[in-house]
N, C-alpha and C. Protein backbone atom coordinates (compact mmCIF):
# COMPACT_ATOMS: atom_id res chain seq x y z
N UNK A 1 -46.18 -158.47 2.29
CA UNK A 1 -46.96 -159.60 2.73
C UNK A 1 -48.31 -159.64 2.02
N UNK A 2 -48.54 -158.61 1.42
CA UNK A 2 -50.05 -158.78 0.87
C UNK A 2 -49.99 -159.19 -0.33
N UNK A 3 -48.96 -159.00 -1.20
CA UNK A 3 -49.04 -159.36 -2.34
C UNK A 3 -48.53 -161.08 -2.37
N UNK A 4 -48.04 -160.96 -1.47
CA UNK A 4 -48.11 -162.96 -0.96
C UNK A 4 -48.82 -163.35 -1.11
N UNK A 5 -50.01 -163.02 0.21
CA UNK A 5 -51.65 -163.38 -0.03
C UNK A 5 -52.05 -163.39 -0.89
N UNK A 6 -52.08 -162.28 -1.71
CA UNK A 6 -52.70 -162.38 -3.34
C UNK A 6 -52.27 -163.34 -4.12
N UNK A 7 -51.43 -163.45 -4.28
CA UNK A 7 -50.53 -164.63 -5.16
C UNK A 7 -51.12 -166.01 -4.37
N UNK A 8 -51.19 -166.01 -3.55
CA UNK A 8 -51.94 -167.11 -2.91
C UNK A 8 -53.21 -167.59 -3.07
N UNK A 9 -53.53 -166.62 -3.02
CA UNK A 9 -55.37 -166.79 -3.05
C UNK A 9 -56.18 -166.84 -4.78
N UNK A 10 -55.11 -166.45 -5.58
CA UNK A 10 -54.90 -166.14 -7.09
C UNK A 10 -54.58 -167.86 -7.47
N UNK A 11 -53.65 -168.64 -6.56
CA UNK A 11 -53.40 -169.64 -7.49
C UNK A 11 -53.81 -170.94 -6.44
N UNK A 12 -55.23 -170.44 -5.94
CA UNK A 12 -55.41 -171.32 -4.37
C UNK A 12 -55.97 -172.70 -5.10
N UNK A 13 -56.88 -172.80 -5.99
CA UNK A 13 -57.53 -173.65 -6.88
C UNK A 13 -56.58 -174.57 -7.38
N UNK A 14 -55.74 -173.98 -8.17
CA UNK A 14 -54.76 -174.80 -9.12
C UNK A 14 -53.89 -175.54 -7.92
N UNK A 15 -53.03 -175.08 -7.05
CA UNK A 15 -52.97 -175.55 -5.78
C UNK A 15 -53.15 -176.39 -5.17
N UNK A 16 -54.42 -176.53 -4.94
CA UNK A 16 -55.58 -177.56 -4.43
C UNK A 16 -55.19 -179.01 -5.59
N UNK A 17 -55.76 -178.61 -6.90
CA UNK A 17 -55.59 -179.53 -7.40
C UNK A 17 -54.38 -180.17 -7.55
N UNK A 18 -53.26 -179.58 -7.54
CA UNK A 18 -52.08 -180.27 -7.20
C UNK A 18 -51.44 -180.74 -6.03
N UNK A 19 -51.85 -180.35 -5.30
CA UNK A 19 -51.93 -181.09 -3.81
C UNK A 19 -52.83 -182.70 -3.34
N UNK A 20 -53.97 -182.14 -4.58
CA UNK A 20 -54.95 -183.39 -4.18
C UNK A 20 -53.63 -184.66 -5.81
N UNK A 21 -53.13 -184.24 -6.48
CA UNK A 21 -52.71 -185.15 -7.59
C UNK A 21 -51.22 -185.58 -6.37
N UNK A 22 -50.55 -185.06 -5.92
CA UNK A 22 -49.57 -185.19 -4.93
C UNK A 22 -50.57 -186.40 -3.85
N UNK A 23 -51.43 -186.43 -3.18
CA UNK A 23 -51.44 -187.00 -2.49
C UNK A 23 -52.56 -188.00 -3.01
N UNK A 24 -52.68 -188.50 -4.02
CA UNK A 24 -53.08 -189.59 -4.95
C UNK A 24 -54.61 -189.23 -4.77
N UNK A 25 -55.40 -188.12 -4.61
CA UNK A 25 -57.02 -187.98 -4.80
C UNK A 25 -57.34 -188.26 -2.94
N UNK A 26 -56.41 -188.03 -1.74
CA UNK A 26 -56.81 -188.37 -0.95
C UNK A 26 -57.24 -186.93 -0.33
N UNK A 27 -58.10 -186.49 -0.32
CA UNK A 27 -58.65 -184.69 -0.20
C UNK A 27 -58.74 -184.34 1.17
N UNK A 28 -58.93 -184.80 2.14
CA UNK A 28 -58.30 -185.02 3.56
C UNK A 28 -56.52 -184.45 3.44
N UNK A 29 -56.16 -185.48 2.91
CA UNK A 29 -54.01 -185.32 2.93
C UNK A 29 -54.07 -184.40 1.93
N UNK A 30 -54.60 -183.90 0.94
CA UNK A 30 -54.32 -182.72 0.50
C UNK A 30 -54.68 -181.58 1.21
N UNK A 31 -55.84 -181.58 1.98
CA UNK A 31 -55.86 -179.86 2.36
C UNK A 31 -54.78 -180.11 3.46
N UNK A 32 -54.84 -180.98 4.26
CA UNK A 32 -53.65 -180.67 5.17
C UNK A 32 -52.67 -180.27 4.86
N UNK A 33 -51.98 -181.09 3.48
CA UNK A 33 -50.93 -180.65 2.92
C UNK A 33 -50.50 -179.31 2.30
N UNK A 34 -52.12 -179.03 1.80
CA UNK A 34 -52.09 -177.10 1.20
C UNK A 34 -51.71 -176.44 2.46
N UNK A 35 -52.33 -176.67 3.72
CA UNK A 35 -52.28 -175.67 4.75
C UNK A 35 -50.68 -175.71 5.12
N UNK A 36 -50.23 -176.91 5.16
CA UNK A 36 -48.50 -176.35 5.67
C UNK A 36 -47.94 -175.99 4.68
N UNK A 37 -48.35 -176.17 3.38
CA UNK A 37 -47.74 -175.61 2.52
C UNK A 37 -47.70 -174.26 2.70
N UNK A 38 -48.87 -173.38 2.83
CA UNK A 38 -48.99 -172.07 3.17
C UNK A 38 -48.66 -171.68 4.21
N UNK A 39 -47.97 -172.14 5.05
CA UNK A 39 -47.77 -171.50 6.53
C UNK A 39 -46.09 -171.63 6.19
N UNK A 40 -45.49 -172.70 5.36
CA UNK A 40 -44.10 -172.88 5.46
C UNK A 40 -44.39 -171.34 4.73
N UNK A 41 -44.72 -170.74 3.49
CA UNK A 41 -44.69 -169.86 2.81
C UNK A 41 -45.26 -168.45 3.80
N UNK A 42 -45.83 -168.60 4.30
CA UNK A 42 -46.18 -167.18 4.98
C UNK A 42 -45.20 -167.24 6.25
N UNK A 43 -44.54 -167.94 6.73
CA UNK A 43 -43.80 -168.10 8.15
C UNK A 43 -41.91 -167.57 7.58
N UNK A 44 -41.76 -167.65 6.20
CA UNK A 44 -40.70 -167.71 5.76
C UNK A 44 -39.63 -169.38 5.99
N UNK A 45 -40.20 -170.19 5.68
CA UNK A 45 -39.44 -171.59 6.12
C UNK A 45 -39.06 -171.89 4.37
N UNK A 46 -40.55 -171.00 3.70
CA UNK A 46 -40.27 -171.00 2.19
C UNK A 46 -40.20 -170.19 1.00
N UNK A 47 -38.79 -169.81 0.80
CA UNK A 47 -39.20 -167.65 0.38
C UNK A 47 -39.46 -168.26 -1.09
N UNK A 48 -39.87 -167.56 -1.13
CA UNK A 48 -39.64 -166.75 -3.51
C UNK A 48 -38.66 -166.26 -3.46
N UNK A 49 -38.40 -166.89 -4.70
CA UNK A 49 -36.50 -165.93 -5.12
C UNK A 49 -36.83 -165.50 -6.12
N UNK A 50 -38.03 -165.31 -6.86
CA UNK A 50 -38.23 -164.68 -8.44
C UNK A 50 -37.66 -165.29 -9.35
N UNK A 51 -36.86 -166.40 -9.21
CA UNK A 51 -36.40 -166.89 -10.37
C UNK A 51 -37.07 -167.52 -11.47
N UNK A 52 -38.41 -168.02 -11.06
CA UNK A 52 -39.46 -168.54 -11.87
C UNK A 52 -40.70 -168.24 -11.30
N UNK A 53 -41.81 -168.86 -12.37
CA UNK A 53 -43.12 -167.86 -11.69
C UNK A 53 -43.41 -168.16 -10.09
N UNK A 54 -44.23 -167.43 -9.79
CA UNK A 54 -44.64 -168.01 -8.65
C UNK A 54 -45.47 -169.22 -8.41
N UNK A 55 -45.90 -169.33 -9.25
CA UNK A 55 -47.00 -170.28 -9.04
C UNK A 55 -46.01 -171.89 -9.48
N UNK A 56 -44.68 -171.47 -10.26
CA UNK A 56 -44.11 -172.99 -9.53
C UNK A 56 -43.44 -173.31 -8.71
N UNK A 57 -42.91 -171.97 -8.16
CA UNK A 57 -42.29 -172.17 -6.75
C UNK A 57 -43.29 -172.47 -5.74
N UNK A 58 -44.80 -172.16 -5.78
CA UNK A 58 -45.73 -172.83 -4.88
C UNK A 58 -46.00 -174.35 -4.78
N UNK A 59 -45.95 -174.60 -6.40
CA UNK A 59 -45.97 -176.20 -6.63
C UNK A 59 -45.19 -177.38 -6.02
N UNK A 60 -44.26 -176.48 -6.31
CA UNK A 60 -42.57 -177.55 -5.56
C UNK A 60 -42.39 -176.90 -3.84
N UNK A 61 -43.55 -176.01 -3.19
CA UNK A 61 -43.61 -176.29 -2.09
C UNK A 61 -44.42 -177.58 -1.68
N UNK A 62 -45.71 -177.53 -2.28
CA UNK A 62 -46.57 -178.44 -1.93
C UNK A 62 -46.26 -179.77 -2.57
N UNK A 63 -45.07 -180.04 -3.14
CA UNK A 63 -44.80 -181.91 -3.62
C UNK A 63 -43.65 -181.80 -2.62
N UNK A 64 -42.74 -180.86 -2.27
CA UNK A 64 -41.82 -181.18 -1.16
C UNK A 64 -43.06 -181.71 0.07
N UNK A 65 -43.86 -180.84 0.41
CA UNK A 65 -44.68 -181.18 1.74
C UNK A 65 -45.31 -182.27 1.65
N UNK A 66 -45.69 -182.24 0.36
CA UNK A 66 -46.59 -183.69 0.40
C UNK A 66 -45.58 -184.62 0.38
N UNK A 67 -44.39 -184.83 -0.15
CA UNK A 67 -43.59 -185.82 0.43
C UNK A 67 -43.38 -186.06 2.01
N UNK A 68 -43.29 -185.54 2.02
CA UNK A 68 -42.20 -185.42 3.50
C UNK A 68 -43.87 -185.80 4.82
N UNK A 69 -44.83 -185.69 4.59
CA UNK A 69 -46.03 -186.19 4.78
C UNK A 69 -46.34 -187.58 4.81
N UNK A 70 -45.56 -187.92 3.59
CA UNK A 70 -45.94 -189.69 3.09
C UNK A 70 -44.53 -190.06 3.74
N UNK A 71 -43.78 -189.60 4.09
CA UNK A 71 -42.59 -190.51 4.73
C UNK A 71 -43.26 -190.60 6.32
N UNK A 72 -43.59 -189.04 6.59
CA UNK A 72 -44.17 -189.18 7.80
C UNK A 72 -45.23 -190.26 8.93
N UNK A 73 -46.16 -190.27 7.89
CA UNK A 73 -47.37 -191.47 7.84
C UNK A 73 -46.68 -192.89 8.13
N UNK A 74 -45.66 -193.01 6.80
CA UNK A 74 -45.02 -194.08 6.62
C UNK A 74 -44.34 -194.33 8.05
N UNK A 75 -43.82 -194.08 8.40
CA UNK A 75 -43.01 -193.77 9.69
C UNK A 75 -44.04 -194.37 10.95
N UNK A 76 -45.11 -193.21 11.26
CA UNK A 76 -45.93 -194.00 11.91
C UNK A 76 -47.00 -194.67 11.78
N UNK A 77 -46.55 -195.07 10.84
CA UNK A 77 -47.46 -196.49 10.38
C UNK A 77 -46.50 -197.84 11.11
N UNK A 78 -45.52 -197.89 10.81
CA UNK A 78 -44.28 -198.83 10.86
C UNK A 78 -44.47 -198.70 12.48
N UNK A 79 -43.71 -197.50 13.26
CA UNK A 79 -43.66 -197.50 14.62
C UNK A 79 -45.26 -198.04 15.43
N UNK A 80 -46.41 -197.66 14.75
CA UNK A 80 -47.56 -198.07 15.44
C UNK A 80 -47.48 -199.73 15.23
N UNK A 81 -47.31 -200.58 13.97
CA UNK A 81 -47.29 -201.76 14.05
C UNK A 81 -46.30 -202.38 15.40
N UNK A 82 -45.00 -201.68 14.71
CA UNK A 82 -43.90 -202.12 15.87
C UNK A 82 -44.83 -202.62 17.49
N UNK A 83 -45.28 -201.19 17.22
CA UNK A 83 -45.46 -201.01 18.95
C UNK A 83 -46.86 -202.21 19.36
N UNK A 84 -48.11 -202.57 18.58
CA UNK A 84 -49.57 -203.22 18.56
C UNK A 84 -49.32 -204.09 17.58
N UNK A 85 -48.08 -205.01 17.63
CA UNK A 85 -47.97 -206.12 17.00
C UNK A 85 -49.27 -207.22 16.47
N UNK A 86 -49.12 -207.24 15.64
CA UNK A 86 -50.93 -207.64 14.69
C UNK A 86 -51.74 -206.65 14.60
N UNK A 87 -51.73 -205.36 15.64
CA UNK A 87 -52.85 -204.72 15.04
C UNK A 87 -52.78 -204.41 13.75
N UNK A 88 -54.09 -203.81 13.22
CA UNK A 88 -54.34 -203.30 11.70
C UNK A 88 -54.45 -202.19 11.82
N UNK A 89 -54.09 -201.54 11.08
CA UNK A 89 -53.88 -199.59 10.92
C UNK A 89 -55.14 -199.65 9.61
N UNK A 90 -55.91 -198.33 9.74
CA UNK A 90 -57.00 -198.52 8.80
C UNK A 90 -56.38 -197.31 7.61
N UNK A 91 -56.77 -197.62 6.76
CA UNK A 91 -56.02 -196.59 5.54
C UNK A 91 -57.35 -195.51 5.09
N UNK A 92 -57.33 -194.98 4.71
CA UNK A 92 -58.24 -193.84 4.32
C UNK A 92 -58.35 -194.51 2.69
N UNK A 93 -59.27 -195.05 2.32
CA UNK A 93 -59.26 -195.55 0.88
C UNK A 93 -60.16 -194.45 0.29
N UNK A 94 -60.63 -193.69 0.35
CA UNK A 94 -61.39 -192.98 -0.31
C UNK A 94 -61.03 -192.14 -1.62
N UNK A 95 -59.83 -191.83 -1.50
CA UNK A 95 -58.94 -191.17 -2.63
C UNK A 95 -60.31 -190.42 -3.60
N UNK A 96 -59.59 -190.44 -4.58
CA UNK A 96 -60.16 -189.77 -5.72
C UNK A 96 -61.76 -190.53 -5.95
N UNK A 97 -62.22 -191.74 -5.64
CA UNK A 97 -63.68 -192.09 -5.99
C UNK A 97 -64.17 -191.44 -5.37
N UNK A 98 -64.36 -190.89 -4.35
CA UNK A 98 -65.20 -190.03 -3.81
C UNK A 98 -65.94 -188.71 -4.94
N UNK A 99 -64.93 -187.93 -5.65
CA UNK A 99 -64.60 -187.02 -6.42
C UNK A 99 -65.45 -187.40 -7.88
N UNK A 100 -64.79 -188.50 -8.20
CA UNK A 100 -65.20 -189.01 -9.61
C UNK A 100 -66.21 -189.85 -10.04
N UNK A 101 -67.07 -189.02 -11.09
CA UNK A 101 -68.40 -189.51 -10.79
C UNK A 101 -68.93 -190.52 -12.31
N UNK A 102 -68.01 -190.16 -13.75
CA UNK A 102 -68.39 -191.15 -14.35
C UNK A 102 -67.61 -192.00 -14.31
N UNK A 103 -67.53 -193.14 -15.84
CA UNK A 103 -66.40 -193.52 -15.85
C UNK A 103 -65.36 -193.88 -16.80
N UNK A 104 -65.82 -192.58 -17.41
CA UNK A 104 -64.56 -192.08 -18.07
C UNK A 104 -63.13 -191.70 -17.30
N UNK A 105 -63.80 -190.87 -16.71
CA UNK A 105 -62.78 -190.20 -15.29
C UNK A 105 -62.37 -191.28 -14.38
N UNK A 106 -62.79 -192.19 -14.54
CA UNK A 106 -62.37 -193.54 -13.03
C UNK A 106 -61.47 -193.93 -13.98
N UNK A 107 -61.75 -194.36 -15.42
CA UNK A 107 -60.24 -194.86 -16.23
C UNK A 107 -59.15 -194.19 -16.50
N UNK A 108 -59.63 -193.01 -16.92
CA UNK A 108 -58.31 -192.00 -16.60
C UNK A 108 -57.73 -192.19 -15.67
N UNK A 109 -58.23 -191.94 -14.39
CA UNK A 109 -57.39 -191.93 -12.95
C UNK A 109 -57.23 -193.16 -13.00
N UNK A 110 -57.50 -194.19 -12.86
CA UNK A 110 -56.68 -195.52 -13.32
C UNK A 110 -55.90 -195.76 -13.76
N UNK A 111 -55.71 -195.44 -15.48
CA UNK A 111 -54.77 -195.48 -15.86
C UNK A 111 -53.51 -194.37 -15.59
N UNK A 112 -53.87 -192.98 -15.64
CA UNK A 112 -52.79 -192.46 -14.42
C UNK A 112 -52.29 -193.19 -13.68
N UNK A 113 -52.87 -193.53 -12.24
CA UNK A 113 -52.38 -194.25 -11.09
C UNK A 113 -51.15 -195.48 -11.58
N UNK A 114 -51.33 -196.09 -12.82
CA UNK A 114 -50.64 -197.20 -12.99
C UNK A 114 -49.46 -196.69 -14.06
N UNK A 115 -49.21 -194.82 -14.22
CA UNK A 115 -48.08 -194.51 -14.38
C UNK A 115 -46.85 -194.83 -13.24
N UNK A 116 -45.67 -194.65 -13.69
CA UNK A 116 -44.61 -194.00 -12.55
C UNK A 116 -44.86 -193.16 -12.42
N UNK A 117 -44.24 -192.76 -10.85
CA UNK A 117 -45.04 -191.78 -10.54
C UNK A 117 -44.64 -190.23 -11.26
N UNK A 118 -43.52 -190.00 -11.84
CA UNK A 118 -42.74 -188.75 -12.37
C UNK A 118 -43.31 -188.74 -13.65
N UNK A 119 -43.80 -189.97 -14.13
CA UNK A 119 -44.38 -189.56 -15.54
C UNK A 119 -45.86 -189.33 -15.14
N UNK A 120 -46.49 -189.38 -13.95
CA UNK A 120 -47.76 -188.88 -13.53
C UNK A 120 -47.99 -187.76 -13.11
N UNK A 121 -46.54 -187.40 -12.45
CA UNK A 121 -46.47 -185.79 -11.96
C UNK A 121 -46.42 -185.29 -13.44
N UNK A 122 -45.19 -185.23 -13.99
CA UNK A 122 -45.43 -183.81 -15.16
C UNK A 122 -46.55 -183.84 -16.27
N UNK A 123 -47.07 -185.48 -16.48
CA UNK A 123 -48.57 -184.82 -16.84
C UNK A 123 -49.40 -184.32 -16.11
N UNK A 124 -49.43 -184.76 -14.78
CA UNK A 124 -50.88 -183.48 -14.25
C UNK A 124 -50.21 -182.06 -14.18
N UNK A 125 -48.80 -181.80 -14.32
CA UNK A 125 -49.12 -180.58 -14.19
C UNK A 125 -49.06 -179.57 -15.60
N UNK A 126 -48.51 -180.48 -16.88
CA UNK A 126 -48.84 -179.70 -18.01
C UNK A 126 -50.44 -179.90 -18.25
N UNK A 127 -50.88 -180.63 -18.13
CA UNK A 127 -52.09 -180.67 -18.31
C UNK A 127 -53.53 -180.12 -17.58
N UNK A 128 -53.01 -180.53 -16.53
CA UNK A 128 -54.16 -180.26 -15.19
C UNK A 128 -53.84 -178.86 -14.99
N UNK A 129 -52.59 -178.50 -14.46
CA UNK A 129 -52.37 -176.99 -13.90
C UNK A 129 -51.43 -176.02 -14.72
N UNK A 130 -51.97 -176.68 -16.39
CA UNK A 130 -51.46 -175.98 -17.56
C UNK A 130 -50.00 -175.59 -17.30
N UNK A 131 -49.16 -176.18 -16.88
CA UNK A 131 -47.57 -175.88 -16.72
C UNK A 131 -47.35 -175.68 -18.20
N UNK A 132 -46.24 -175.43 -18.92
CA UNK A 132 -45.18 -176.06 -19.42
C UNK A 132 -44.16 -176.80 -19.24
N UNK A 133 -43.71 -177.79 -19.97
CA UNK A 133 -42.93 -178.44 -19.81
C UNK A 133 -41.63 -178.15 -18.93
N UNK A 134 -41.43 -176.80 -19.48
CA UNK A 134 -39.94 -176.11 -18.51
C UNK A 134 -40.42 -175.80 -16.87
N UNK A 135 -41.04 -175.44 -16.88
CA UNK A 135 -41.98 -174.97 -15.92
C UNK A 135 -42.08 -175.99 -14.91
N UNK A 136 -43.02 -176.90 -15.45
CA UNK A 136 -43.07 -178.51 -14.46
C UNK A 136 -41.59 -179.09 -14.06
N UNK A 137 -40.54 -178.78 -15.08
CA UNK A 137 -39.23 -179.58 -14.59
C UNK A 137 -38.68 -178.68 -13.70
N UNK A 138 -38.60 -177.28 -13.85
CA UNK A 138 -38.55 -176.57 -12.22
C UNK A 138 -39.12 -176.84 -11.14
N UNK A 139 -40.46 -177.35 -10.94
CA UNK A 139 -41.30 -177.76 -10.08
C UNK A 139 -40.92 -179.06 -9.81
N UNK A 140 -40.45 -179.86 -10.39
CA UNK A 140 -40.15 -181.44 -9.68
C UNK A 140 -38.44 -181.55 -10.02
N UNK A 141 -37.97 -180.78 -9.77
CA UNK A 141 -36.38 -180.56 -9.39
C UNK A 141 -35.43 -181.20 -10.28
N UNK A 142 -36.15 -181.39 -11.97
CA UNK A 142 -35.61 -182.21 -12.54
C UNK A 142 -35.36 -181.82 -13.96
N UNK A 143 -34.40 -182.36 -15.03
CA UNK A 143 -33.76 -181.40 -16.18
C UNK A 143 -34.98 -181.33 -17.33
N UNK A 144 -35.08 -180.14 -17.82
CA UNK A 144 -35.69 -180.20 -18.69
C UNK A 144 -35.98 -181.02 -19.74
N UNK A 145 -34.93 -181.80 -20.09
CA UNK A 145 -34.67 -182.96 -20.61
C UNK A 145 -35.28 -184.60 -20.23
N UNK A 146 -35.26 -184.29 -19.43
CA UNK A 146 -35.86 -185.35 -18.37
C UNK A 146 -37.53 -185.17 -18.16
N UNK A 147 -37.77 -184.18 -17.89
CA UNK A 147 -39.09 -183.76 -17.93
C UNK A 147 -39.78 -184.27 -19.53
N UNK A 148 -39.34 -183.83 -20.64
CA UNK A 148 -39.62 -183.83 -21.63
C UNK A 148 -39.75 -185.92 -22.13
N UNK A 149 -38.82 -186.49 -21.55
CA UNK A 149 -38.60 -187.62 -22.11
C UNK A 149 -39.92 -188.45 -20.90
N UNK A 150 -40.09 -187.74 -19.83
CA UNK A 150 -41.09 -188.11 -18.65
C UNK A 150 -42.66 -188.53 -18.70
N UNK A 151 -42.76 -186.77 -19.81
CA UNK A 151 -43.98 -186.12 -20.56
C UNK A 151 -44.72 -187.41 -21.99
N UNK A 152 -43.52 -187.78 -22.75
CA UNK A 152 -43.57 -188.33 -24.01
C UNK A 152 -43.93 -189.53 -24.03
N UNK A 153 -42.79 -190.18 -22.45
CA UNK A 153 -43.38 -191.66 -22.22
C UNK A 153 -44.77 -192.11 -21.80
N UNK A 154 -44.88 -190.90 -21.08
CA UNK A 154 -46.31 -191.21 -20.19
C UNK A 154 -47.25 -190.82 -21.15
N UNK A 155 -47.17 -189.62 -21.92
CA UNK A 155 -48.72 -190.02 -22.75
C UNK A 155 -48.52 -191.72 -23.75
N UNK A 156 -47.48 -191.77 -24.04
CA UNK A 156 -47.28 -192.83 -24.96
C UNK A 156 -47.90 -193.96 -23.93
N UNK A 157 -47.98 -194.59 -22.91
CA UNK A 157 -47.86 -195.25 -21.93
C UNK A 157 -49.85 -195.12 -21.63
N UNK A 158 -50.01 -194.01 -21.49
CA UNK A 158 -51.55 -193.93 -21.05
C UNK A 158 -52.40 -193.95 -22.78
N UNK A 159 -51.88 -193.70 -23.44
CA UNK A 159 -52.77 -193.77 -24.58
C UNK A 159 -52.62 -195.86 -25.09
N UNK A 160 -51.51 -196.20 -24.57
CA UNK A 160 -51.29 -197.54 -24.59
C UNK A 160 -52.49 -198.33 -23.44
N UNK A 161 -52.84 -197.63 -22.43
CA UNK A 161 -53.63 -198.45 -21.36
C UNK A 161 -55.19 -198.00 -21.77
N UNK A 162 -55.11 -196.90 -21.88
CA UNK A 162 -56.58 -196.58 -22.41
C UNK A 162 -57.47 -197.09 -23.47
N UNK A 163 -56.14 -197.34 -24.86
CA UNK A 163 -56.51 -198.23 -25.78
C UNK A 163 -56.96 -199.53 -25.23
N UNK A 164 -55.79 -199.89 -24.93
CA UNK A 164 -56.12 -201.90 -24.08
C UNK A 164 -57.40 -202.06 -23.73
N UNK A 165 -57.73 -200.60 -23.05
CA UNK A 165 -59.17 -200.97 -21.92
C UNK A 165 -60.69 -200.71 -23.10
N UNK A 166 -60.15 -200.16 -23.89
CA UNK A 166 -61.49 -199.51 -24.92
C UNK A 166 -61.69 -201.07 -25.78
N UNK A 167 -60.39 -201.82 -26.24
CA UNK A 167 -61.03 -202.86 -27.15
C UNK A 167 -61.26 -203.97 -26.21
């Protein structure tokens, strides 16, 4: 169990930041999301099998959780309307502006945001949480192949929006 912790506390940062790219810069729904992430992992709901590093079997805990989070929300979002017909549900808009302070970084995350979302995941995580390519397609449950063609479109795709926005 301790060398859990360690491994934990070793990749708590990188983590974070992929938790906060999982839940679109909303830093509220990410730590929540880190914390069950770590409790599915310390409770055993989520073992290590050693088959790949640890640190992407942590990853593909925290995009399983953070899914299953956004269905959740989703869910009672829908049942609260159901139930307070016209009311308005207030959204947490704060996301990533809070965080980002020039605006260089606001176009980036812009143009990110207006990836799909799989070609937004495996760039933040070759990039942001230095994956490799093989690496990230273990982490989002998908063929290396796929990952790779994911990776190629999306820079092709963001160097296409970034240009647009510069001339």
């Amino acid at each position: 169990m301790a060398d859990l912790d360690e491994e934990l506390m070793r990749n708590n940062h990188a983590a974070f930041g992929w938790a906060l790219a999982c839940c679109r810069g909303d830093r509220g729904a990410a730590e929540d999301v880190l914390q069950s992430a770590y409790l599915k992992v310390l409770d055993g709901r989520a073992t290590y099998g050693g088959q790949s590093e640890f640190r992407g079997f942590l990853f593909g805990v925290i995009r399983r959780t953070a899914s299953e989070e956004r269905r959740r929300r989703a869910v009672r979002a829908v049942l609260t309307l159901a139930a307070f017909r016209g009311a308005e549900t207030s959204v947490d808009a704060m996301g990533a502006n809070g965080i980002v302070r020039d605006e260089e970084s606001r176009s980036l995350l812009a143009a990110l945001d207006r990836l799909p979302t799989r070609q937004r995941e495996v760039l933040h995580l070759v990039f942001y949480q230095d994956l490799s390519i093989a690496a990230a397609s273990e982490v989002l449950g998908i063929s290396i192949g796929s990952a790779r063609v994911h990776y190629e479109r999306g820079k092709a795709r963001l160097r296409q929006l970034l240009g647009a926005k510069e001339k």
